[in-house]
Protein backbone atom coordinates (compact mmCIF):
# COMPACT_ATOMS: atom_id res chain seq x y z
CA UNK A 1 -23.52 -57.03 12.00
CA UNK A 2 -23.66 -55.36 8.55
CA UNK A 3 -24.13 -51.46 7.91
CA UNK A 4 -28.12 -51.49 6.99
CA UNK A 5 -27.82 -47.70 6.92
CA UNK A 6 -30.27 -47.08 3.82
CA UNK A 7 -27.51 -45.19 0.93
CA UNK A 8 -29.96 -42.40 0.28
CA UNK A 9 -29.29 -41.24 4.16
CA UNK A 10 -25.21 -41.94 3.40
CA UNK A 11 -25.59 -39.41 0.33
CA UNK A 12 -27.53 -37.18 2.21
CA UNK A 13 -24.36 -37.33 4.69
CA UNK A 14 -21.82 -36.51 1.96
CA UNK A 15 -24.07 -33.84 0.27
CA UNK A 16 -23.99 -32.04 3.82
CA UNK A 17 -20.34 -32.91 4.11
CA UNK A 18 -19.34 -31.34 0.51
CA UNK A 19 -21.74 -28.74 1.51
CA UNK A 20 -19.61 -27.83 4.51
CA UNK A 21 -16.25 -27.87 2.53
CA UNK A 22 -17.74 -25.78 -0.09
CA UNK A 23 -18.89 -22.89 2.17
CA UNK A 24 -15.74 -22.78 4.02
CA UNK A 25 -13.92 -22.12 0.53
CA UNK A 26 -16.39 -19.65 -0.14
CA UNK A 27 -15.84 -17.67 2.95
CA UNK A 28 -12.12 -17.94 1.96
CA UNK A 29 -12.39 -16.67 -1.36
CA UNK A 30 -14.77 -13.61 0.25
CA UNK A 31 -12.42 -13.02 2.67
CA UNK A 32 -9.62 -12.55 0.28
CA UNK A 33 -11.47 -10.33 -2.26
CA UNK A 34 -12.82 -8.10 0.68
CA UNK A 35 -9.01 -7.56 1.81
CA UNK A 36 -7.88 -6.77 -1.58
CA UNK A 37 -10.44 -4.57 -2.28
CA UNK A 38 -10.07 -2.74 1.17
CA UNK A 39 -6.24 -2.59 -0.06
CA UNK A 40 -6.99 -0.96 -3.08
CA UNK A 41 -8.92 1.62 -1.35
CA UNK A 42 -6.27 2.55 0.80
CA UNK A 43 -3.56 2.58 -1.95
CA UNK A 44 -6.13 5.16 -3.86
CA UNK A 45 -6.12 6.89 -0.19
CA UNK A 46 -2.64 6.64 0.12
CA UNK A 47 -1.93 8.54 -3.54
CA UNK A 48 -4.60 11.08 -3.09
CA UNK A 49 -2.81 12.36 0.41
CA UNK A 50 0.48 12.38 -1.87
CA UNK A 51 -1.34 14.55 -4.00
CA UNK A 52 -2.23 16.99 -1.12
CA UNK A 53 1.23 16.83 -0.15
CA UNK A 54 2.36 17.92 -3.53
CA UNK A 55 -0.17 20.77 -3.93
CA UNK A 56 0.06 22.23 -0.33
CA UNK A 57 3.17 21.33 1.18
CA UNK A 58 4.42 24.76 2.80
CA UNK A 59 8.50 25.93 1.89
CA UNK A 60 10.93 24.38 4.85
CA UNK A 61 11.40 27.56 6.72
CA UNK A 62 10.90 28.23 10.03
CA UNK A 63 7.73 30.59 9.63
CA UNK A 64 5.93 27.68 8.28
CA UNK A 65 5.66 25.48 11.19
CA UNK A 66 3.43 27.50 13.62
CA UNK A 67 0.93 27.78 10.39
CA UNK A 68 -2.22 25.61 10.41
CA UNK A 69 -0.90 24.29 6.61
CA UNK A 70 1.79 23.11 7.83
CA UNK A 71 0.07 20.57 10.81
CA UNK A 72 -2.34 19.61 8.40
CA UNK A 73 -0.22 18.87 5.53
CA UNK A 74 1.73 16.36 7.94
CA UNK A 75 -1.17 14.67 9.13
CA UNK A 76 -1.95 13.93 5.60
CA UNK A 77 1.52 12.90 5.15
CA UNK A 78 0.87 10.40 8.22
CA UNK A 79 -2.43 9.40 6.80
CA UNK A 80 -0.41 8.52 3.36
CA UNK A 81 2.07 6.47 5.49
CA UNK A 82 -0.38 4.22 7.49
CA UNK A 83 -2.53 3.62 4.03
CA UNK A 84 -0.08 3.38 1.62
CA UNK A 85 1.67 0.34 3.70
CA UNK A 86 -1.72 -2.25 3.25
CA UNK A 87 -1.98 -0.70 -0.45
CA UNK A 88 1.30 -1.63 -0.92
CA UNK A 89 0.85 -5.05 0.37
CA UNK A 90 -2.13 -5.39 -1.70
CA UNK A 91 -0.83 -4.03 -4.70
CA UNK A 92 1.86 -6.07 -4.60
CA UNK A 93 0.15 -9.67 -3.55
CA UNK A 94 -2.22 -9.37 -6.26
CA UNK A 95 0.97 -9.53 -8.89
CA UNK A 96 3.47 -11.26 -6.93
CA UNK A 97 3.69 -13.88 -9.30
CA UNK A 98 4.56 -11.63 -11.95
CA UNK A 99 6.52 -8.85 -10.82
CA UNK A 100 9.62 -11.27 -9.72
CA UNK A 101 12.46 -9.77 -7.53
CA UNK A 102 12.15 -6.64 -9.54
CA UNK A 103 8.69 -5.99 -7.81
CA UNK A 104 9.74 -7.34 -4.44
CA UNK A 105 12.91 -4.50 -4.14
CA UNK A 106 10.59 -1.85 -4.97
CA UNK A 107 7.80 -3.17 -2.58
CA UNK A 108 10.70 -3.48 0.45
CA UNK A 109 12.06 0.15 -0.36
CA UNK A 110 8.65 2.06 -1.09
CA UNK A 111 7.47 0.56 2.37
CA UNK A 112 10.34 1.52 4.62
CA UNK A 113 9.91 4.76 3.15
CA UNK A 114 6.62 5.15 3.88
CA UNK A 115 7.49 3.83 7.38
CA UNK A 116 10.12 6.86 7.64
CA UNK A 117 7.55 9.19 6.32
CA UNK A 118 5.29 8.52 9.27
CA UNK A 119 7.78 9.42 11.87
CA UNK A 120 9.06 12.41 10.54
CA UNK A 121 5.91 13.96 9.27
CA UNK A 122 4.71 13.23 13.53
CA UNK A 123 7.73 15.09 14.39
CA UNK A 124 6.55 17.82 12.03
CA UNK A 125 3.30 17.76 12.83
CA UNK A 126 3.39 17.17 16.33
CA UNK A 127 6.65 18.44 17.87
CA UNK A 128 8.07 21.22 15.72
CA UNK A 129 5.38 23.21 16.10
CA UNK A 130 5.58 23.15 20.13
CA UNK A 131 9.39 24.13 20.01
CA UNK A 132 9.22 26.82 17.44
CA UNK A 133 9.32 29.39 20.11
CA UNK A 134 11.81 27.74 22.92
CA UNK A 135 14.10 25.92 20.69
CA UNK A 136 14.20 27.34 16.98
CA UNK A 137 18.12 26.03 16.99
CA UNK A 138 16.36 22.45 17.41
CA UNK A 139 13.58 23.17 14.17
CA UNK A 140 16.04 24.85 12.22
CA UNK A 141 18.46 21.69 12.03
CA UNK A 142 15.18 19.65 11.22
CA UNK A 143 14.58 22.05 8.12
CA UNK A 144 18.10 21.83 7.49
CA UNK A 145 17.86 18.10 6.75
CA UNK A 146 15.20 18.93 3.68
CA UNK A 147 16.77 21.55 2.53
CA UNK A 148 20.46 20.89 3.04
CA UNK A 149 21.75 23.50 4.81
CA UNK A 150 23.67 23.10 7.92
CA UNK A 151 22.51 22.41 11.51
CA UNK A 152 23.70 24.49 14.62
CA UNK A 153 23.41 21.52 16.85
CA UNK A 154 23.78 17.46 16.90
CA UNK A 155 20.84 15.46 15.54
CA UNK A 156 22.53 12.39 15.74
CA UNK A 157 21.51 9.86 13.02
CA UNK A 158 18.58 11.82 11.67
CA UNK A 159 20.08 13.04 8.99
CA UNK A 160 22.00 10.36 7.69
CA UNK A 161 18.17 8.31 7.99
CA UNK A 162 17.02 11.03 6.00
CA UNK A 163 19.53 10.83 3.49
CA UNK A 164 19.11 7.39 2.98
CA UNK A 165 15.17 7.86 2.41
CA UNK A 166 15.90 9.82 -0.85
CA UNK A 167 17.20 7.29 -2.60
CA UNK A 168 14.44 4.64 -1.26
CA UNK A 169 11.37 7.05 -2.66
CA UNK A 170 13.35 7.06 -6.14
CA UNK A 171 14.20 3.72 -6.62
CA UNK A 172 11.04 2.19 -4.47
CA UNK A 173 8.42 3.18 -6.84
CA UNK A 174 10.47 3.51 -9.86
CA UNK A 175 11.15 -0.63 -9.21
CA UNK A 176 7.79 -1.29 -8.42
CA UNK A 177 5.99 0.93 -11.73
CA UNK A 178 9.05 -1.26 -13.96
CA UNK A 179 7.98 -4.86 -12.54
CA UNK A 180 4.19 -3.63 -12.26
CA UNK A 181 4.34 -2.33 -15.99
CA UNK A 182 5.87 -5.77 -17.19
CA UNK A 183 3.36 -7.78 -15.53
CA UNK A 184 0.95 -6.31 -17.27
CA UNK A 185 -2.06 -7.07 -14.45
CA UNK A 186 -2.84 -3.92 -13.48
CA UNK A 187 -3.05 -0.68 -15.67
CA UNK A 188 0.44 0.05 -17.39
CA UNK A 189 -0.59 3.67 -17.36
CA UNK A 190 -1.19 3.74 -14.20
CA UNK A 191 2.68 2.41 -13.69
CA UNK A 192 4.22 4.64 -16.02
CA UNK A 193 2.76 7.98 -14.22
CA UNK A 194 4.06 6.43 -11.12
CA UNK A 195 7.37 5.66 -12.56
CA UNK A 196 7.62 8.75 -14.45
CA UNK A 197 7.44 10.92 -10.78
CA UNK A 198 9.87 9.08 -9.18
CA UNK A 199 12.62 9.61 -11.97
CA UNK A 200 11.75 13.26 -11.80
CA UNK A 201 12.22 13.18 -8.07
CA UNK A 202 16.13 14.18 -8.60
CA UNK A 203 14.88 17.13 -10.95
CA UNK A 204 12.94 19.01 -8.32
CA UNK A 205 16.16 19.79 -6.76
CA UNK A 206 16.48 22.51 -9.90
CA UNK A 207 13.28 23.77 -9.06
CA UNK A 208 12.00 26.83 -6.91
CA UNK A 209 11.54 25.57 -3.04
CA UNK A 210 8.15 26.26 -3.33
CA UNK A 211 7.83 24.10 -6.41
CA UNK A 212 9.79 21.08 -5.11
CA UNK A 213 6.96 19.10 -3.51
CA UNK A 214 5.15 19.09 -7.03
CA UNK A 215 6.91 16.35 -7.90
CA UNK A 216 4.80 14.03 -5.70
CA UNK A 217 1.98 14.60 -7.51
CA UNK A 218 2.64 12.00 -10.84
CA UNK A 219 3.53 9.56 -7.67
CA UNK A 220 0.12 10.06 -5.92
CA UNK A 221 -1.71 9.80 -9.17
CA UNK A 222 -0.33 6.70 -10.29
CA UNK A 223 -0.61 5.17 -6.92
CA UNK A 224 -4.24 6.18 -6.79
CA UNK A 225 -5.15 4.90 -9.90
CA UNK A 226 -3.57 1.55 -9.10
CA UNK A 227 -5.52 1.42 -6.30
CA UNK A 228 -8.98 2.00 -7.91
CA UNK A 229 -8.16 -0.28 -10.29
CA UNK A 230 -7.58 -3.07 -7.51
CA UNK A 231 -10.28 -1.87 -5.72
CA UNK A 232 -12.30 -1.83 -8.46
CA UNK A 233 -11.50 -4.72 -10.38
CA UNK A 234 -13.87 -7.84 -11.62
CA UNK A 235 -12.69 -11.02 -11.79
CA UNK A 236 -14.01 -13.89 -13.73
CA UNK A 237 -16.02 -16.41 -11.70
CA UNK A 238 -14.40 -19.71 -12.16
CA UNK A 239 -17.35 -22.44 -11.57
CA UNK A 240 -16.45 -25.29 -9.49
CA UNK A 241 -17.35 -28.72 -10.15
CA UNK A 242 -18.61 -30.51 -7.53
CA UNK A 243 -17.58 -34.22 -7.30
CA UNK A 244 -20.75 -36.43 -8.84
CA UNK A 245 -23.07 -37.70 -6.21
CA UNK A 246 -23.31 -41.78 -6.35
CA UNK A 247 -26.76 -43.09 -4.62
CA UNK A 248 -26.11 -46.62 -4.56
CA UNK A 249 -29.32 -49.08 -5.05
CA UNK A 250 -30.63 -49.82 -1.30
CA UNK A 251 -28.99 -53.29 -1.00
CA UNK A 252 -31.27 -56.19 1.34
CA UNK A 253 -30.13 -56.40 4.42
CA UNK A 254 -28.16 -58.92 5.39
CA UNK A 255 -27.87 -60.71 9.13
CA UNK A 256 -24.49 -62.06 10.48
């Protein structure tokens, strides 16, 4: 026997069928702007806790850990971690193209900082606090780590983690504001604050202790307005052409 199916019925079929596939990129497409936009928010999150941090981070000594500052300046500090890894992500996918290995280093060393940040700052916040009182050897070699000076007892590899965090917040963002700036995607001022407080990271060793943590706040400003900008950004509709619909002429039907 012969298909007699009428062709205004088969059309109707591949109209639903295109219909289908159409939707289905459509959900993809909101999907993916949602998730960039909710990873611009937290990058603008992420760079307004760094700003905290710079404005009201207490002087390492030990009189500053039983203060209420000094929990709640580490739970921003935590905040800033856990945010500033999907803004980083999200900052970074939306130029990956562009930004090259250049981008990609700074991406890799900003985000195992910020990984580092969150477990010290839940010591700070969390632990030193508690043993300020029955083991102020223990919180004086943590301070000691920030501030250089020497510890009384063994904190194993702490330190040399520590260490090896300073360079990754200098070179991290730097990296990433170079690559970001060259791309030229998002806002180039927005990359050169960010890049400009992470060179003047090594500076703030000249500075006052109580002035030291200042230096974050360039970093958080920059980072924040990258993230508005992705968060806020508009991009250009691109209108897709749908294949053209044939309706063939209802042919006689035909017995075998």
């Amino acid at each position: 026997m012969v298909d007699t199916t009428p062709a205004v019925q088969k059309g109707d079929k591949q109209m639903n069928t295109i219909g289908k596939v159409s939707s289905k990129e459509s959900r993809t497409k909101v999907t993916t702007a949602t998730l960039t936009r909710w990873a611009g928010l937290s990058a603008l999150v992420a760079g307004l806790c760094a700003i905290v941090l710079g404005i009201f981070h207490p002087v390492n000594v030990p009189s500053s850990v039983i203060t209420a500052t000094w929990a709640n300046v580490h739970i921003f500090a935590i905040v800033m971690g856990f945010f500033g890894l999907f803004g980083m992500a999200g900052l970074y996918a939306r130029q990956a193209e562009k930004v090259g290995w250049l981008g990609l280093i700074g991406f890799i060393l900003f985000s195992v900082w910020l990984v580092l940040v969150i477990g010290f700052s839940f010591v700070e916040a969390f632990i030193l606090p508690r043993l300020a009182v029955e083991s102020p050897a223990f919180v004086a070699g943590i301070l000691g780590m920030f501030t250089g000076a020497a510890s009384e007892i063994d904190l194993g590899v702490l330190p040399l983690i520590w260490k090896a965090s300073g360079p990754m917040y200098i070179l991290g963002p730097l990296l990433f504001a170079i690559a970001t700036f060259r791309a030229n995607i998002l806002p180039r001022g927005a990359a050169a604050l960010l890049a400009v407080g992470a060179a003047l990271t090594p500076v703030a060793a000249l500075f006052p202790p109580a002035y030291e943590p200042k230096v974050m706040i360039p970093v958080g400003l920059g980072l924040a307005w990258l993230g508005y900008a992705l968060f806020s950004e508009r991009r250009a509709k691109t209108a897709v052409a749908l294949p053209e619909q044939r309706i063939a002429t209802p042919e006689p039907s035909k017995v075998a």
